[in-house]
C-alpha atoms as a PDB file:
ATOM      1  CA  UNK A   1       4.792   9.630  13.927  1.00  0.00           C
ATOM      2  CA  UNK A   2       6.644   8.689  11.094  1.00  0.00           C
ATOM      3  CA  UNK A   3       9.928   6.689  13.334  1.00  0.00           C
ATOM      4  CA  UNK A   4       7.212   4.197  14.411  1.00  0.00           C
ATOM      5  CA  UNK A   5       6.417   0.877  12.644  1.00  0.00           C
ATOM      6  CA  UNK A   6       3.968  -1.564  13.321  1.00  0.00           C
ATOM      7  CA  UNK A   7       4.817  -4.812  13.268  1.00  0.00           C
ATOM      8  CA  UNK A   8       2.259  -8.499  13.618  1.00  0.00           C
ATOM      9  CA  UNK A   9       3.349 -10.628  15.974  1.00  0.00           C
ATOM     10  CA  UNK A  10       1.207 -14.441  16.303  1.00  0.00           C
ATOM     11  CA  UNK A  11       1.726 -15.605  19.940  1.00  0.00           C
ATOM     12  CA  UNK A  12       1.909 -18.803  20.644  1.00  0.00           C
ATOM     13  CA  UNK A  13      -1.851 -19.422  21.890  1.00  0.00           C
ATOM     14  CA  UNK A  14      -2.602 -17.632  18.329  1.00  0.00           C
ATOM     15  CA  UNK A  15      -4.129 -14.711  18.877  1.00  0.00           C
ATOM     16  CA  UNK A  16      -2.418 -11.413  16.840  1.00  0.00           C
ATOM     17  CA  UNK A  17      -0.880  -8.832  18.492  1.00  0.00           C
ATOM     18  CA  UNK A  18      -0.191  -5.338  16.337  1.00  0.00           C
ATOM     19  CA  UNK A  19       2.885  -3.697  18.524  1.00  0.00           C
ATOM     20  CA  UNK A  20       4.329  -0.571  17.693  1.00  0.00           C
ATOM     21  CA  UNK A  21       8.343  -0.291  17.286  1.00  0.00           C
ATOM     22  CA  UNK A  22      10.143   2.912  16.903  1.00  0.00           C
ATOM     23  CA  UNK A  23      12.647   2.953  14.605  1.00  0.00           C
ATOM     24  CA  UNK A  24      15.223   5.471  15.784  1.00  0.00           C
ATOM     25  CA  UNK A  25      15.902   3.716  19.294  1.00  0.00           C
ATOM     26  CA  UNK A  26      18.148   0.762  18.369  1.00  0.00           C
ATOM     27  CA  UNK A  27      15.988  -1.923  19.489  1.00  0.00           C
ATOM     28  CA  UNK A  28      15.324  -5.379  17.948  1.00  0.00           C
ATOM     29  CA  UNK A  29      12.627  -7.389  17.503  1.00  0.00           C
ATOM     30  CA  UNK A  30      13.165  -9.359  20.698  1.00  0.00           C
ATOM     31  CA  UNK A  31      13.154  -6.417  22.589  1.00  0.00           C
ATOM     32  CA  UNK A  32       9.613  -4.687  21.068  1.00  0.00           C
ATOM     33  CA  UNK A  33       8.068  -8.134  22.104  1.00  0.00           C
ATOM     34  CA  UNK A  34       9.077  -7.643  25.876  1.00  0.00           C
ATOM     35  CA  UNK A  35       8.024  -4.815  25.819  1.00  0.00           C
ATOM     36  CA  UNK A  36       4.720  -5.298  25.031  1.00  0.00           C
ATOM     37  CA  UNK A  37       4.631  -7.750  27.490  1.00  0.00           C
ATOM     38  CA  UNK A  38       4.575 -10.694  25.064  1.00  0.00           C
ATOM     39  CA  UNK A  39       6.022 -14.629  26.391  1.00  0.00           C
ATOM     40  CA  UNK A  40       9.494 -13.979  25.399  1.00  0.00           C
ATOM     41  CA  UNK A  41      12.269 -14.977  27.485  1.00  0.00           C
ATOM     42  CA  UNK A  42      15.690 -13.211  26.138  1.00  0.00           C
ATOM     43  CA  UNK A  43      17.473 -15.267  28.635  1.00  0.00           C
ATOM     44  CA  UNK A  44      20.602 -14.307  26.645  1.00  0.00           C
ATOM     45  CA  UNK A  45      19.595 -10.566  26.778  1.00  0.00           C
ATOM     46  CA  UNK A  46      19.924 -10.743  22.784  1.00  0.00           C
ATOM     47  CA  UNK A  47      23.615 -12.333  22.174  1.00  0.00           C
ATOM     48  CA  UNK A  48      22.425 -15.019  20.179  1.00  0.00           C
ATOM     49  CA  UNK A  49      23.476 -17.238  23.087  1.00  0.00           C
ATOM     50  CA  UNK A  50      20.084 -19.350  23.961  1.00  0.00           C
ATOM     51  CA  UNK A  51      17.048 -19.671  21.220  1.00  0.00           C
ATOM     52  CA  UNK A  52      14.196 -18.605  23.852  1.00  0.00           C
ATOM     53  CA  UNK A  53      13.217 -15.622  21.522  1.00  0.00           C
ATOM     54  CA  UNK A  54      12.982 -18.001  18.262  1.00  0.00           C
ATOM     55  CA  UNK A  55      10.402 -17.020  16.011  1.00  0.00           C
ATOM     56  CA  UNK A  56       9.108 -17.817  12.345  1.00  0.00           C
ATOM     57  CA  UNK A  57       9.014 -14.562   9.901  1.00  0.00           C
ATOM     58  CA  UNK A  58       5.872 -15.269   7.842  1.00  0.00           C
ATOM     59  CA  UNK A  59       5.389 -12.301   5.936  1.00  0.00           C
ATOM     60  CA  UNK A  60       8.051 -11.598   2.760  1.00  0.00           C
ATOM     61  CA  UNK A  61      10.539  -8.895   4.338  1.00  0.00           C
ATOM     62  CA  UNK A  62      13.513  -9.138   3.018  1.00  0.00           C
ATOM     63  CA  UNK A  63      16.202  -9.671   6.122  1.00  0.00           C
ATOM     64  CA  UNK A  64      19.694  -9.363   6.468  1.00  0.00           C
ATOM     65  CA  UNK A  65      21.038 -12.682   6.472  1.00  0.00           C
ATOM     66  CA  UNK A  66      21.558 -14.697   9.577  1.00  0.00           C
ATOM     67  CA  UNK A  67      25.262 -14.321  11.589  1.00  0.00           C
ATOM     68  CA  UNK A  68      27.281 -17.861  12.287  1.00  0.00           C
ATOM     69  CA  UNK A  69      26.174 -17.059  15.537  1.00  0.00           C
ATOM     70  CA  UNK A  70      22.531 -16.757  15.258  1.00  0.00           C
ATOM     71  CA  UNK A  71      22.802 -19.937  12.612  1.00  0.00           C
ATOM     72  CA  UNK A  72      24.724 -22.147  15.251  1.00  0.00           C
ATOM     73  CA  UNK A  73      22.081 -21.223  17.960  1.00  0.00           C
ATOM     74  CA  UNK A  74      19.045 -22.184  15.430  1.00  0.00           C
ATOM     75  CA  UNK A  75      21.378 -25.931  15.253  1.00  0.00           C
ATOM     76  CA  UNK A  76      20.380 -26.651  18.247  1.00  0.00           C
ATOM     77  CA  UNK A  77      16.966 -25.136  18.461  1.00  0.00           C
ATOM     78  CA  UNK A  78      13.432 -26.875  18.641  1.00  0.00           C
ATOM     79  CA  UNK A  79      10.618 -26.793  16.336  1.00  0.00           C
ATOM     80  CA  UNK A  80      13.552 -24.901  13.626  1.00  0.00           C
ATOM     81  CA  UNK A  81      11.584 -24.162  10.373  1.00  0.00           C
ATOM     82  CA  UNK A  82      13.191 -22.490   6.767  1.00  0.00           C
ATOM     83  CA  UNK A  83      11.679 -19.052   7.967  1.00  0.00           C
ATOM     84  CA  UNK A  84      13.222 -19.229  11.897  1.00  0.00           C
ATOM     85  CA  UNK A  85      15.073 -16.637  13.060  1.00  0.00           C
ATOM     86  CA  UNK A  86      16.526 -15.561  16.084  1.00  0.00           C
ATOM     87  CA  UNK A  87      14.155 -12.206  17.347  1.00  0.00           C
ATOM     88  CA  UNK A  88      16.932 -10.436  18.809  1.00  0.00           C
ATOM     89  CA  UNK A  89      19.275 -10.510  15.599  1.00  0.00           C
ATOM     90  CA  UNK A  90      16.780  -8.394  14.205  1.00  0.00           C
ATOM     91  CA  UNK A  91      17.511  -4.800  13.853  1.00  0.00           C
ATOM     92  CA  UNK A  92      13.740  -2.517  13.951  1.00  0.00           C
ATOM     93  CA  UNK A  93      14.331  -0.508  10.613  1.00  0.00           C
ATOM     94  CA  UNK A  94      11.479   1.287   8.230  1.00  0.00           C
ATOM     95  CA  UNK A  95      12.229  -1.304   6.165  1.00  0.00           C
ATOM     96  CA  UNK A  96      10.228  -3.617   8.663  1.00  0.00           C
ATOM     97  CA  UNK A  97       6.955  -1.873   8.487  1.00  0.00           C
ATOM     98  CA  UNK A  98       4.267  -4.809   8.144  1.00  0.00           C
ATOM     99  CA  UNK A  99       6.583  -7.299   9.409  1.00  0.00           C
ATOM    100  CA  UNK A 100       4.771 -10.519  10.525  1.00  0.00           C
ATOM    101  CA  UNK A 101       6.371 -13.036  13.115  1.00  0.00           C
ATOM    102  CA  UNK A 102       4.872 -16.268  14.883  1.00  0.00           C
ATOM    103  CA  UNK A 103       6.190 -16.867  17.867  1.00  0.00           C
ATOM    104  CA  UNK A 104       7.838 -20.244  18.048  1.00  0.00           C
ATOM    105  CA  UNK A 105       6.449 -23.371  20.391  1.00  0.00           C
ATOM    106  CA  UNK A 106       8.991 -23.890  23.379  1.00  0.00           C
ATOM    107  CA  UNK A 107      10.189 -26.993  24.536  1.00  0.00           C
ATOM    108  CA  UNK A 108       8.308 -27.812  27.919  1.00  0.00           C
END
């Protein structure tokens, strides 16, 4: 099916996870890792309001660049890295294929 990318995601006891994302549904990245059932909390439901779907993009995807919003939320994040980024201010595109994300530690 060519509207369907695949994208890595490394959870946070380390093990790989290859999910599948269609492209032509308007979902972000946040939302493809609920769905398959993956430790992400979207307390927010993907405003860029809490940091509880923070994640580290490790492969070289070029991004759009992160809103005041999504920047201001990373401020007061834990464990915030160069490569963090908010999974729910990222748009699924075909541009995405390969992606790889590590899930970032939460704050217990």
């Amino acid at each position: 099916m060519e509207d369907i990318i695949t994208i890595t995601v490394k959870d946070r006891d380390g093990e790989m996870h290859k999910l599948e994302a269609p492209t032509d549904m308007s979902f972000n990245l946040m939302e493809i890792i609920k769905a398959h059932d993956l430790p992400v909390e979207g307390t927010c439901g993907g405003m860029a309001l809490c940091a509880s779907c923070h994640c580290y993009v490790k492969s070289n995807h070029e991004l759009s660049e992160p809103s005041e919003d999504e920047e201001d939320m990373l401020d007061q994040a834990f464990f915030v890295e160069d490569n963090s980024r908010l999974s729910c201010q990222i748009k699924i595109t075909e541009e995405l294929e390969g992606l790889e994300i590590e899930l970032a530690p939460v704050n217990d």
